[in-house]
C-alpha atoms as a PDB file:
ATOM      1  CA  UNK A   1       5.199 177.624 156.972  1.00  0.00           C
ATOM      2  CA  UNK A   2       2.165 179.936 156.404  1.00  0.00           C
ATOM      3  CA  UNK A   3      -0.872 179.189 155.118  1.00  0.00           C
ATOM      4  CA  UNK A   4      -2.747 182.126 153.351  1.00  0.00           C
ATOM      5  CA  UNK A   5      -6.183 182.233 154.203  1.00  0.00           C
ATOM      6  CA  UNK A   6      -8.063 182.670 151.269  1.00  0.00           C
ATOM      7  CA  UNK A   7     -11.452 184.965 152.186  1.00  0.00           C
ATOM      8  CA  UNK A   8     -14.150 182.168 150.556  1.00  0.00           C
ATOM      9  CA  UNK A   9     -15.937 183.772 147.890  1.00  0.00           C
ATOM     10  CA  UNK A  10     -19.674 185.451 148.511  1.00  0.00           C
ATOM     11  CA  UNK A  11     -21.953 182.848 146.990  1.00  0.00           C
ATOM     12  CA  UNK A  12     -24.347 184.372 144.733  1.00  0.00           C
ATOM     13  CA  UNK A  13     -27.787 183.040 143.323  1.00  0.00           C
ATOM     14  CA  UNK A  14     -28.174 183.191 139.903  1.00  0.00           C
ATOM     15  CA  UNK A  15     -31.877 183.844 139.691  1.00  0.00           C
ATOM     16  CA  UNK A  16     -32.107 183.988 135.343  1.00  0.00           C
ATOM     17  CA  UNK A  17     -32.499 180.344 134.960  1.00  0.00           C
ATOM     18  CA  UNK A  18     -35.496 180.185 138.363  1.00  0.00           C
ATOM     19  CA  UNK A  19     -37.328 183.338 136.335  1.00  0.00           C
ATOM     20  CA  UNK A  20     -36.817 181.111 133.153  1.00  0.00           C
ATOM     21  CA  UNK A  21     -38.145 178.346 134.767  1.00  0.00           C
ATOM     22  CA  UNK A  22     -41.448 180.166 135.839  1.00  0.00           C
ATOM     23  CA  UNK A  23     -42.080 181.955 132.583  1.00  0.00           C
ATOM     24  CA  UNK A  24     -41.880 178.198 130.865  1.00  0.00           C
ATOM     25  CA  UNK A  25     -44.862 177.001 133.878  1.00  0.00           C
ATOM     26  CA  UNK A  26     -46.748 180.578 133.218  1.00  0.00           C
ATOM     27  CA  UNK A  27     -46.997 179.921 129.185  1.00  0.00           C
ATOM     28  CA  UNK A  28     -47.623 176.328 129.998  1.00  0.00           C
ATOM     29  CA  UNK A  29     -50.355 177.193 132.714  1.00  0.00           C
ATOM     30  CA  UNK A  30     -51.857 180.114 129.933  1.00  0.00           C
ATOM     31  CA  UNK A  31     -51.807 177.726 127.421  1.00  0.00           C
ATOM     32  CA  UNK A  32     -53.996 174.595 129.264  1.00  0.00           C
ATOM     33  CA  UNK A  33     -56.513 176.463 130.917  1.00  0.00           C
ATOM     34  CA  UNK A  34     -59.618 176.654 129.613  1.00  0.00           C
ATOM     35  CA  UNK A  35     -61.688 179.633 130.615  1.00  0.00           C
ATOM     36  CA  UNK A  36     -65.798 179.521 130.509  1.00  0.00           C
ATOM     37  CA  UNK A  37     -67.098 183.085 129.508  1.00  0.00           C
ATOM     38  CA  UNK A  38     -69.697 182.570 132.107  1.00  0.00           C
ATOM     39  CA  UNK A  39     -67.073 183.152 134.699  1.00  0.00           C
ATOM     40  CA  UNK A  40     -65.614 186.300 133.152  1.00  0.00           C
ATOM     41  CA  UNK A  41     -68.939 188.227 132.767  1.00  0.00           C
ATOM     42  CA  UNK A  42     -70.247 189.763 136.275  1.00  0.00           C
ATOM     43  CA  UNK A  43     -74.281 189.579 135.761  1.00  0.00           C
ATOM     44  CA  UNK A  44     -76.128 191.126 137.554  1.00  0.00           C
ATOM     45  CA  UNK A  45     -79.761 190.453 136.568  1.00  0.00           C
ATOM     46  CA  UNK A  46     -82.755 192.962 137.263  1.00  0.00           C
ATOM     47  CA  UNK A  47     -85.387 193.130 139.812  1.00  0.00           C
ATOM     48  CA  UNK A  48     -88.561 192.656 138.689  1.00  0.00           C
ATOM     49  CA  UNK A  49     -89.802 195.897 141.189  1.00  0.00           C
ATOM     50  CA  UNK A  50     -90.468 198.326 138.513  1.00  0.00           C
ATOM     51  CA  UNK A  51     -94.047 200.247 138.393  1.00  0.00           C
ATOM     52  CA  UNK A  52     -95.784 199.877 134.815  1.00  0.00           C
ATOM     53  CA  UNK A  53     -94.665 201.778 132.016  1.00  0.00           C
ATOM     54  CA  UNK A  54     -96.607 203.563 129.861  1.00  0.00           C
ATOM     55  CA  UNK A  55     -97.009 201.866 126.634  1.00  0.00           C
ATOM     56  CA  UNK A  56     -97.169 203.648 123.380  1.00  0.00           C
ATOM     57  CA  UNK A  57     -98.161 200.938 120.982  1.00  0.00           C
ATOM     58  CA  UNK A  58    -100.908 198.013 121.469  1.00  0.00           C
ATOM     59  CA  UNK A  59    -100.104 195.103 123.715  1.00  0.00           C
ATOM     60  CA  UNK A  60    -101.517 191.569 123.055  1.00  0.00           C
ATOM     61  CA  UNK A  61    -101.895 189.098 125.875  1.00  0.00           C
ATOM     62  CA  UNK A  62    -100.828 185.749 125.842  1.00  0.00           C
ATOM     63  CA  UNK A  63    -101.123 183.558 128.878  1.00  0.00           C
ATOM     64  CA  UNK A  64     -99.919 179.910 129.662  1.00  0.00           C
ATOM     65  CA  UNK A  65    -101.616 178.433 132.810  1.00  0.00           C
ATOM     66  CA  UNK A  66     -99.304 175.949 135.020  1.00  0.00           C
ATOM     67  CA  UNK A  67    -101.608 173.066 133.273  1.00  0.00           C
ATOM     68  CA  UNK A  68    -100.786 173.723 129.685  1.00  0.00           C
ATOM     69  CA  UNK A  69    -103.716 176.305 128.555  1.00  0.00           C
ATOM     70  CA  UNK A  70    -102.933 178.612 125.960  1.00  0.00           C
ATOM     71  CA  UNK A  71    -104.525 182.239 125.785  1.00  0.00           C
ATOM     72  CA  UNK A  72    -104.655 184.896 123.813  1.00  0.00           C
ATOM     73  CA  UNK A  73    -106.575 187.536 124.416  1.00  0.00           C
ATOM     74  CA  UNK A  74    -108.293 185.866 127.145  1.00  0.00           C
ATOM     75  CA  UNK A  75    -109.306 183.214 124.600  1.00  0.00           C
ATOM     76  CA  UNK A  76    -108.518 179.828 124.982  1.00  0.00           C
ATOM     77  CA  UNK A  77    -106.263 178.757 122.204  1.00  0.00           C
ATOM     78  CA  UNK A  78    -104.707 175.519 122.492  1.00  0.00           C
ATOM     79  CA  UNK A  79    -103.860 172.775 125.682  1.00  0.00           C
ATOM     80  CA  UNK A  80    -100.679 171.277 125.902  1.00  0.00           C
ATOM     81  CA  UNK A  81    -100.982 167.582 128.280  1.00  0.00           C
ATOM     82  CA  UNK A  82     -97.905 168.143 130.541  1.00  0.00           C
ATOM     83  CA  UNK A  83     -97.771 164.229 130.771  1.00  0.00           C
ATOM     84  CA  UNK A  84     -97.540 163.789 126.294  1.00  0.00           C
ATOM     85  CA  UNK A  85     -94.540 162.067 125.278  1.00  0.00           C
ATOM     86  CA  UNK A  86     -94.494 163.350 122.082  1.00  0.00           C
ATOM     87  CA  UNK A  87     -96.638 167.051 121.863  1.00  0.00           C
ATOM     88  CA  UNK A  88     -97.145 168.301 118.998  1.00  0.00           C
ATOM     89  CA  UNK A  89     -95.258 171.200 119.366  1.00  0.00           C
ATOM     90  CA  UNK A  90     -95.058 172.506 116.190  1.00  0.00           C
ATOM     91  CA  UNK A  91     -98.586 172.588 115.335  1.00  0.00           C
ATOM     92  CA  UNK A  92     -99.183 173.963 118.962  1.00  0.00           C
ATOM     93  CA  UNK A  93     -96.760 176.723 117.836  1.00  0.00           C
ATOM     94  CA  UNK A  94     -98.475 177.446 114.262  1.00  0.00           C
ATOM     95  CA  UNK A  95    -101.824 177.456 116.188  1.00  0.00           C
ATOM     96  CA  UNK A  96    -100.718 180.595 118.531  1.00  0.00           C
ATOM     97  CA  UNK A  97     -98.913 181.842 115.894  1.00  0.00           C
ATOM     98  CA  UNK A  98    -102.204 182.531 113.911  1.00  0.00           C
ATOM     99  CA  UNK A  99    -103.973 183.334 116.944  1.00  0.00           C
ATOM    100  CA  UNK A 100    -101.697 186.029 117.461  1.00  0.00           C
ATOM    101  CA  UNK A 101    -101.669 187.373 114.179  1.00  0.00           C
ATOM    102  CA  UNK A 102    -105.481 187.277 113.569  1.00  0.00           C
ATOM    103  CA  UNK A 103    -105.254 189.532 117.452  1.00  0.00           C
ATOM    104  CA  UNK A 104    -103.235 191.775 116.199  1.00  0.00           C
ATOM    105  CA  UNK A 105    -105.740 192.823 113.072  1.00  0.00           C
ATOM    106  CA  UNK A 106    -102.248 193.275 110.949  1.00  0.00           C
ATOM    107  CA  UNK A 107    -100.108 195.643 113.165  1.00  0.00           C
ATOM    108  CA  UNK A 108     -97.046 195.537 113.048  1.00  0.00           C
ATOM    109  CA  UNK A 109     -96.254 197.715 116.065  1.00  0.00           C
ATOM    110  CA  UNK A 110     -98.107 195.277 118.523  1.00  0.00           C
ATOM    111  CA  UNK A 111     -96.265 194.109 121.278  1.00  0.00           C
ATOM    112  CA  UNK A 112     -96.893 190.611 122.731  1.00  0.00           C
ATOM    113  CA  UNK A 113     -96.564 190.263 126.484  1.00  0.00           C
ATOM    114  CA  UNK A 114     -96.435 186.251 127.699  1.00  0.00           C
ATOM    115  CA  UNK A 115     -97.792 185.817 130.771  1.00  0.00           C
ATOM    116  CA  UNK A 116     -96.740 182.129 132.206  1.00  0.00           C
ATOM    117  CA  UNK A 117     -97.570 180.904 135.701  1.00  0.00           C
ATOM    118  CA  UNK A 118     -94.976 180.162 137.697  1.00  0.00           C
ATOM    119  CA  UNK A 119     -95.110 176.773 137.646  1.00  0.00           C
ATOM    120  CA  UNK A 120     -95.561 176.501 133.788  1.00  0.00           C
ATOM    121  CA  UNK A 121     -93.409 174.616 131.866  1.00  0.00           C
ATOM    122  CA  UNK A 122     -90.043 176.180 130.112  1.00  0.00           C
ATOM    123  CA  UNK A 123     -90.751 174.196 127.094  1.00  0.00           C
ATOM    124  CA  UNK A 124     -94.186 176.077 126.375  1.00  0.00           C
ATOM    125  CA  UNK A 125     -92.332 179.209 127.115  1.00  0.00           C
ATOM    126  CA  UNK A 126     -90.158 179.094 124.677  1.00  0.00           C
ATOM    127  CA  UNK A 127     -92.591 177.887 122.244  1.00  0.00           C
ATOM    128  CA  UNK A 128     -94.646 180.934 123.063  1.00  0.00           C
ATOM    129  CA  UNK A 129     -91.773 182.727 121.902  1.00  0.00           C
ATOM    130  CA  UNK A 130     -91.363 180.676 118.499  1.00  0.00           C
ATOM    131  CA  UNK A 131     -94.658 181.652 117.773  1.00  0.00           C
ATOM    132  CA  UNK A 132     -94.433 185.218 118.620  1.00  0.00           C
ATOM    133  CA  UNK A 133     -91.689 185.235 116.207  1.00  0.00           C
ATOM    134  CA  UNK A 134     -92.853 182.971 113.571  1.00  0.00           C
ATOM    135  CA  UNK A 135     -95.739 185.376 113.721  1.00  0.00           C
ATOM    136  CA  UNK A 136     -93.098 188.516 112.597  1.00  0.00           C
ATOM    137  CA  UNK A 137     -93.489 190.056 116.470  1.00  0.00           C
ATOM    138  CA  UNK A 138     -90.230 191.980 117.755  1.00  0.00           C
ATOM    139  CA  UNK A 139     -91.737 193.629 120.741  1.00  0.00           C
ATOM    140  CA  UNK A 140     -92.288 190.761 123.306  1.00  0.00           C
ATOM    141  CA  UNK A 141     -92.077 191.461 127.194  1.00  0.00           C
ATOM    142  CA  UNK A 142     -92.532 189.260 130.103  1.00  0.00           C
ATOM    143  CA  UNK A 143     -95.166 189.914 132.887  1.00  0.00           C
ATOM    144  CA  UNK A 144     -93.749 189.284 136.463  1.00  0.00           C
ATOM    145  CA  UNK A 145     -95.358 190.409 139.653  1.00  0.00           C
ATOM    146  CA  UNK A 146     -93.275 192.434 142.288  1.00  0.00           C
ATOM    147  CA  UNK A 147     -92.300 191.201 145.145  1.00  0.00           C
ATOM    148  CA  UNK A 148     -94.135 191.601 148.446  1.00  0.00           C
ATOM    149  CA  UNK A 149     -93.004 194.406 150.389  1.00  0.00           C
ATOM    150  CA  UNK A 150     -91.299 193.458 153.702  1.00  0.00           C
ATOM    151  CA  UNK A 151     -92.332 194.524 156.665  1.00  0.00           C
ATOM    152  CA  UNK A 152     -89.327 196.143 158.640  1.00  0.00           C
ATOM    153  CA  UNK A 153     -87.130 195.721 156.280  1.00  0.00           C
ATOM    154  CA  UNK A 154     -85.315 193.119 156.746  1.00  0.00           C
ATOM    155  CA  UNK A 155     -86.402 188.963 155.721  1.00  0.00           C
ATOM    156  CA  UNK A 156     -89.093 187.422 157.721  1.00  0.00           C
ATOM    157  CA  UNK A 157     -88.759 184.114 159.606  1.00  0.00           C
ATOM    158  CA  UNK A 158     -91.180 181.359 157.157  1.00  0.00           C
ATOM    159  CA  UNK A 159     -93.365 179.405 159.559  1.00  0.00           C
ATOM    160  CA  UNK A 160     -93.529 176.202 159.251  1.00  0.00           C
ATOM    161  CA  UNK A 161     -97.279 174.848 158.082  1.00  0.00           C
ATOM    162  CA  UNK A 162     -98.582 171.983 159.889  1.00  0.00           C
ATOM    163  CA  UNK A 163    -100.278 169.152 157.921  1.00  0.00           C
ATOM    164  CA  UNK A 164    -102.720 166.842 159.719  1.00  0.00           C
ATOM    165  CA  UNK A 165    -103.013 163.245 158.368  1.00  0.00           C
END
């Protein structure tokens, strides 16, 4: 007797129902994640290296010390106790608010530059800049300082300081 020897068939892979399956796990994974719009923005914030400008219109100073002192002008204004519970920030903010405007003899075109030390506070920053605009001032700038210019180049090696007791 003979046997016919049947050639097996080619297998084939059917790959509609594995790209079905991985569109379904794309929509799902689209779908759950959350994105924060911090992470899609590439900021890149600015040096602070920049010689003066000249400036067109009058400037007003105010200055907030690391203690709390408020100037404007070079005229104390207010002092905020770091260590308050409660401050009265409001009033603090009405205060250099009026101290600004009575600066400014009425003109509109002044522009306010806050000076804070370092070490100040962000709170009495950003009351600074409630006042400056409770005050009806749209031209505010920050003062910085530039960096030190390095010396080869490159970063120097910070030596360490040596406290006695």
């Amino acid at each position: 007797m003979k046997f016919k020897h049947h050639a097996s068939p080619e297998p084939e892979i059917n790959l509609i129902p594995f790209i079905d399956v991985l569109l379904v796990i794309l929509i799902f994974l689209m779908l759950s994640t959350s994105f924060s719009k911090s992470a899609l923005l590439a900021i890149r914030l600015p040096k602070a290296q920049s010689a003066q400008t000249p400036q067109k219109a009058p400037t007003l100073s105010l200055q907030i010390s690391a203690s709390g002192d408020f100037y404007v002008q070079d005229q104390p204004i207010a002092h905020l106790d770091p260590q308050a519970k409660n401050p009265s920030v409001s009033a603090l903010s009405a205060q250099v608010a009026a101290a600004l405007q009575a600066a400014s003899s009425g003109n509109d075109q002044t522009m306010v530059i806050i000076s804070a030390d370092a070490l100040a506070q962000h709170q009495w920053i950003i009351l600074a800049l409630q006042a400056a605009q409770s005050a009806k001032f749209d031209r505010i700038a920050f003062a910085t300082d530039a960096p030190p210019a390095l010396s080869g180049g490159g970063q120097t090696e910070a030596q360490p300081s040596e406290k006695g007791p």
